[in-house]
N, C-alpha and C. Protein backbone atom coordinates (compact mmCIF):
# COMPACT_ATOMS: atom_id res chain seq x y z
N UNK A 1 36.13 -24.64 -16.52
CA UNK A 1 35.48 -24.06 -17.69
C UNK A 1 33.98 -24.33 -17.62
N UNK A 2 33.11 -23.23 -17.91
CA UNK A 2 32.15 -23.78 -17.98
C UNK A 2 31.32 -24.42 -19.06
N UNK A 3 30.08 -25.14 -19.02
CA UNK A 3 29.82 -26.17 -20.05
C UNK A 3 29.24 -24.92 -20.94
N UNK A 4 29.23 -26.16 -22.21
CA UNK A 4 28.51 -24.98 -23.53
C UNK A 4 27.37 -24.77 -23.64
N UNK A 5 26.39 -23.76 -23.79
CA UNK A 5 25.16 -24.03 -23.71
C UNK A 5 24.98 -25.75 -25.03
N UNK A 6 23.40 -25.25 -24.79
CA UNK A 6 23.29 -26.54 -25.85
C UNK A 6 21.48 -26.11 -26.79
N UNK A 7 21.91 -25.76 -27.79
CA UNK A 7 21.29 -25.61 -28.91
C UNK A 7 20.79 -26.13 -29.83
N UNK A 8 19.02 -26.36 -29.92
CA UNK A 8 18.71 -27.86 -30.90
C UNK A 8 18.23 -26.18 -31.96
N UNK A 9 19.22 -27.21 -32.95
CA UNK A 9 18.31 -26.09 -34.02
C UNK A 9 17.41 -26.98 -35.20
N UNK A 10 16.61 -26.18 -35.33
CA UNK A 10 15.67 -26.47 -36.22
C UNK A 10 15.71 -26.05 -37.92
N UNK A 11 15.96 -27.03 -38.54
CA UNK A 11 15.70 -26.60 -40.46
C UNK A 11 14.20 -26.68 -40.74
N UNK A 12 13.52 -25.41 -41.35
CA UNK A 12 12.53 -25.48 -41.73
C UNK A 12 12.08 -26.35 -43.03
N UNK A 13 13.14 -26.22 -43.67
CA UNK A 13 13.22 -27.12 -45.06
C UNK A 13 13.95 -28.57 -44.81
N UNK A 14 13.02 -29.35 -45.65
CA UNK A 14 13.48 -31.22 -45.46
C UNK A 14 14.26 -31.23 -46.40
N UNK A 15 14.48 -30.22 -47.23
CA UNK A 15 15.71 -31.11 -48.31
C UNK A 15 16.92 -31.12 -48.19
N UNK A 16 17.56 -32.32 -48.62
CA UNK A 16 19.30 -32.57 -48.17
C UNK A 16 19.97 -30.78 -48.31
N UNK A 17 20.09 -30.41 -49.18
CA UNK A 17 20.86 -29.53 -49.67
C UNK A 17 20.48 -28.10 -49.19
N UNK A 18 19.47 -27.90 -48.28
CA UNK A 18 18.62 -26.63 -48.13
C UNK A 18 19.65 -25.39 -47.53
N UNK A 19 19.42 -24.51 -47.61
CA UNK A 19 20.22 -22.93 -47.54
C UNK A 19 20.02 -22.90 -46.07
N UNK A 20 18.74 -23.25 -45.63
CA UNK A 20 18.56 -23.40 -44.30
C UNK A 20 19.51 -24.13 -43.19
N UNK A 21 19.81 -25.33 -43.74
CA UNK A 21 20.77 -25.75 -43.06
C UNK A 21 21.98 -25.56 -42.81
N UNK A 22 22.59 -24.77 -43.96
CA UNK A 22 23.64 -24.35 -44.33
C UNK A 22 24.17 -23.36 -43.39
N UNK A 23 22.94 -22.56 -43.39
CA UNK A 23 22.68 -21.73 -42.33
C UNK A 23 22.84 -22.15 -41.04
N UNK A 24 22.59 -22.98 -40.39
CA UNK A 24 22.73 -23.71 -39.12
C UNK A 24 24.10 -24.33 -38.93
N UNK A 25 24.25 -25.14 -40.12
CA UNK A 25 25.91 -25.16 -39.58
C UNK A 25 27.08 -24.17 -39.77
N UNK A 26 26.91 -23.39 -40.67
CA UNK A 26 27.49 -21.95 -40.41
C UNK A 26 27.65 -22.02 -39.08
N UNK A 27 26.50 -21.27 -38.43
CA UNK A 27 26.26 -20.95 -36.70
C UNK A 27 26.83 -21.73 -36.14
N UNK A 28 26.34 -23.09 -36.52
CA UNK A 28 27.17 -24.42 -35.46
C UNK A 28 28.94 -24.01 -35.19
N UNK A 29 29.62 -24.00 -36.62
CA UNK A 29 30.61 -23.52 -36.94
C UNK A 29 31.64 -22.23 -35.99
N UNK A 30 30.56 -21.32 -35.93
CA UNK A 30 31.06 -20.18 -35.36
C UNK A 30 30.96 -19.99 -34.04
N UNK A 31 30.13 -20.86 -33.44
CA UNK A 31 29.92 -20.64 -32.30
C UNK A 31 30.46 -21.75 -31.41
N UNK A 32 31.37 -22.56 -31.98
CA UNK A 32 31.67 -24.03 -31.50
C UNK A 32 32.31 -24.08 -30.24
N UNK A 33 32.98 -22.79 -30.23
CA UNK A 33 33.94 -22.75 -28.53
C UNK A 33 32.96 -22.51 -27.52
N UNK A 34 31.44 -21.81 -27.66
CA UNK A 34 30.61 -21.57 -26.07
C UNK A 34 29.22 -22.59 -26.87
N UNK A 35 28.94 -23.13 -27.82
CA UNK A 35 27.43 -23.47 -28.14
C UNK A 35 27.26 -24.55 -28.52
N UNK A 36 27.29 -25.58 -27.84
CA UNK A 36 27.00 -26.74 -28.93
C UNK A 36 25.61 -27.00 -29.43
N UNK A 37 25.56 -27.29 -30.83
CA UNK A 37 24.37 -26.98 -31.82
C UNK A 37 24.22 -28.17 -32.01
N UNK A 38 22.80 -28.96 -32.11
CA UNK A 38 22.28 -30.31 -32.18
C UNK A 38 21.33 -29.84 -33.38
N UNK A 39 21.73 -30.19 -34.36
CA UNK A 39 20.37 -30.48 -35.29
C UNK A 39 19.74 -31.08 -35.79
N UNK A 40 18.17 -30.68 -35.20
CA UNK A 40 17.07 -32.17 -35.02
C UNK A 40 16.98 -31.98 -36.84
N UNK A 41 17.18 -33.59 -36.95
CA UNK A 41 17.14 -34.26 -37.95
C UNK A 41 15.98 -34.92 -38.57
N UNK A 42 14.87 -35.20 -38.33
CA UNK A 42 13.66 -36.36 -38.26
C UNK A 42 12.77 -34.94 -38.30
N UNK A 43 12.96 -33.68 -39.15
CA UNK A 43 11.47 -33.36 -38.94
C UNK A 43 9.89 -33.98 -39.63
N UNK A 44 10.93 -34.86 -40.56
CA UNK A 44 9.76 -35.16 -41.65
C UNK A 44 8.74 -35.99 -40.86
N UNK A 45 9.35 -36.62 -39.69
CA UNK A 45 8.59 -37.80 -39.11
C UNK A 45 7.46 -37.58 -37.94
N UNK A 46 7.47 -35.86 -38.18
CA UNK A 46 6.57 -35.61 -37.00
C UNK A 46 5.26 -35.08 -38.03
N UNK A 47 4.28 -36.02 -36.92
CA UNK A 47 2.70 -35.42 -37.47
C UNK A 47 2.46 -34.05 -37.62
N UNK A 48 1.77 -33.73 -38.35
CA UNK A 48 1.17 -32.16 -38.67
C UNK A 48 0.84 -31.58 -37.56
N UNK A 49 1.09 -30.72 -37.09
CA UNK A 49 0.66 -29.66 -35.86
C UNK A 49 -1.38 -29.55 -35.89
N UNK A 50 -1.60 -30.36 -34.83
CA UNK A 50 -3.11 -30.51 -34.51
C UNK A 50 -3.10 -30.42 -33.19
N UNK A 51 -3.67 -28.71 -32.74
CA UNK A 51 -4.19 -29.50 -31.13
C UNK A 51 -4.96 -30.56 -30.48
N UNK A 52 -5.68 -30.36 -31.30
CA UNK A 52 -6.87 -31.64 -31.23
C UNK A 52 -6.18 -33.26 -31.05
N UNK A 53 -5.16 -33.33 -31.49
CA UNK A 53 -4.52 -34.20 -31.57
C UNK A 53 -3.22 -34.62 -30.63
N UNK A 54 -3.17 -33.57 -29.47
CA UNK A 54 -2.46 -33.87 -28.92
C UNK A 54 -3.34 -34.39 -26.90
N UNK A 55 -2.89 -35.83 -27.43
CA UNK A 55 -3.86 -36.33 -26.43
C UNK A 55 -3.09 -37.06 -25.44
N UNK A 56 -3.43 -38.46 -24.48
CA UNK A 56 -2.69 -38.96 -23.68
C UNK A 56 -1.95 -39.57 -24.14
N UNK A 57 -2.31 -40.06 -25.60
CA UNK A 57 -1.16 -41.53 -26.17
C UNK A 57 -0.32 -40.03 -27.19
N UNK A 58 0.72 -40.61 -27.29
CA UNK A 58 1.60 -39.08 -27.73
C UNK A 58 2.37 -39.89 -28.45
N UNK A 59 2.38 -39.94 -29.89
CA UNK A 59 3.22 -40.92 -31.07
C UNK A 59 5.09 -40.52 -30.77
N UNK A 60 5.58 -41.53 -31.08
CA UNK A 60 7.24 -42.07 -29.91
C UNK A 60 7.99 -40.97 -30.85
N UNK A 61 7.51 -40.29 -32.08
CA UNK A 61 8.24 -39.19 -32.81
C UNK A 61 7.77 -37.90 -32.00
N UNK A 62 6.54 -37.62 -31.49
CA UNK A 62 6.70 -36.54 -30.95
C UNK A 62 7.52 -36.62 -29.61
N UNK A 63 7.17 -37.70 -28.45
CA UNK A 63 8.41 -37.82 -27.54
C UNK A 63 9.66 -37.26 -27.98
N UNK A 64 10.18 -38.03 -28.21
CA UNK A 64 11.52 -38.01 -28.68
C UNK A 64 11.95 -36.20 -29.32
N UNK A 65 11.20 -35.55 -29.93
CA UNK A 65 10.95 -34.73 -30.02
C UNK A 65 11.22 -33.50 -29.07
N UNK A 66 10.39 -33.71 -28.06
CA UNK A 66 9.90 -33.07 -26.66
C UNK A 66 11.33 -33.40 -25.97
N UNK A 67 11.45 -34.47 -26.13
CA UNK A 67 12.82 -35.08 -25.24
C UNK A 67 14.12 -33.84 -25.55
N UNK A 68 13.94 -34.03 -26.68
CA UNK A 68 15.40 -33.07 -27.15
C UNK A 68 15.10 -31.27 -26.81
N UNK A 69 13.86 -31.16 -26.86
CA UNK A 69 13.69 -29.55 -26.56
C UNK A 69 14.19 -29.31 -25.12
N UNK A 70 13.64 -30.55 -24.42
CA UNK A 70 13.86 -30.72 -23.06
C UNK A 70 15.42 -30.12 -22.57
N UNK A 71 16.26 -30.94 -23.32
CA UNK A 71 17.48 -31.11 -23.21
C UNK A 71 18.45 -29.87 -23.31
N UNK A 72 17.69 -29.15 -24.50
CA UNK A 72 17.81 -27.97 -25.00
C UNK A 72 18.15 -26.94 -23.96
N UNK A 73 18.88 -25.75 -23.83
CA UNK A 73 18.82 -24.55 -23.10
C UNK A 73 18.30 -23.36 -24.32
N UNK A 74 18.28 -24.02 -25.75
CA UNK A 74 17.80 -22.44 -26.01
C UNK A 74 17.41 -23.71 -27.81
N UNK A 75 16.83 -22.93 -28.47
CA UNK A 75 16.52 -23.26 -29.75
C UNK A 75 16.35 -22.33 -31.07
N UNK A 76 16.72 -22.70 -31.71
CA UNK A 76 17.23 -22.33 -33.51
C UNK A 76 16.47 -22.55 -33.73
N UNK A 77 15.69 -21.65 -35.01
CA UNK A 77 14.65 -22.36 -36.24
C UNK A 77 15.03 -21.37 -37.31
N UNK A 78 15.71 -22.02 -38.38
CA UNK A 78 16.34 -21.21 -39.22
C UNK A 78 14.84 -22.15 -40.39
N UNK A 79 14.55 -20.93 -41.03
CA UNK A 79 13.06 -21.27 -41.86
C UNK A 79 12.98 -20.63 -43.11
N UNK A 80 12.67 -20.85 -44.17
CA UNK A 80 12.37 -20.54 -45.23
C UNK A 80 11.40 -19.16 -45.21
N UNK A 81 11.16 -18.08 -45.66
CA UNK A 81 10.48 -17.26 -45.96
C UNK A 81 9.79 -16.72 -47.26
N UNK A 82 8.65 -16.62 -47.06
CA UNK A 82 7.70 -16.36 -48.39
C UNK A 82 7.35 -14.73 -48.95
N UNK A 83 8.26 -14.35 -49.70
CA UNK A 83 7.20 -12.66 -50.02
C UNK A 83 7.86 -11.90 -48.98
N UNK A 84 8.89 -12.81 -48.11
CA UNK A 84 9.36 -11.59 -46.44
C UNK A 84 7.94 -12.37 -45.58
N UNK A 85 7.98 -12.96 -46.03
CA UNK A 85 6.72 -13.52 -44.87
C UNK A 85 7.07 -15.07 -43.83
N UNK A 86 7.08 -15.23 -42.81
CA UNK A 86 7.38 -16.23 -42.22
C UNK A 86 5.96 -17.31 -42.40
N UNK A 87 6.32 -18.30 -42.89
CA UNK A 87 5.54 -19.81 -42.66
C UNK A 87 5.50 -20.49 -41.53
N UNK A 88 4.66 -21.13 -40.74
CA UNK A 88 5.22 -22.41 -39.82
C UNK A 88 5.42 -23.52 -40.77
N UNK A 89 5.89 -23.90 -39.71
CA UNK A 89 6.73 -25.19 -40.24
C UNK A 89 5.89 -26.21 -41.00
């Protein structure tokens, strides 16, 4: 048999209860026989998106981070939308 892919998905929203997530494990759910779905948990703990800020010393939350995309064959970002308008994260 072959292995399942492997899927980090992403919740755009930090709150316990979010639609977003709901959303993700739905998917997790349905897709459980070919996809296994990892969902990164710790978004709150990553610094604000600064290029400027991404230098040689690299804080052990963004690692860890990077680590799991790494790991990843494909990625989810199930996200909140504004007006029909997409936000970053």
């Amino acid at each position: 048999m072959k292995d399942k892919l492997k899927v980090l998905a992403i919740c755009g929203s930090t709150r316990r209860l979010s639609s977003n997530l709901n959303l993700i494990n739905a998917f997790a759910d349905l897709a459980a026989e070919k996809i296994a779905v990892t969902a990164y948990g710790d978004l709150t703990s990553l610094p604000h998106f600064n290029p400027d800020l991404d230098t040689d010393v690299v804080p052990e939350e963004v690692k860890a981070f990077r680590e799991e995309l790494a790991k990843a064959d494909g990625v989810l970002i199930s996200t909140l939308s504004m007006q029909w308008e997409f936000r970053a994260l």
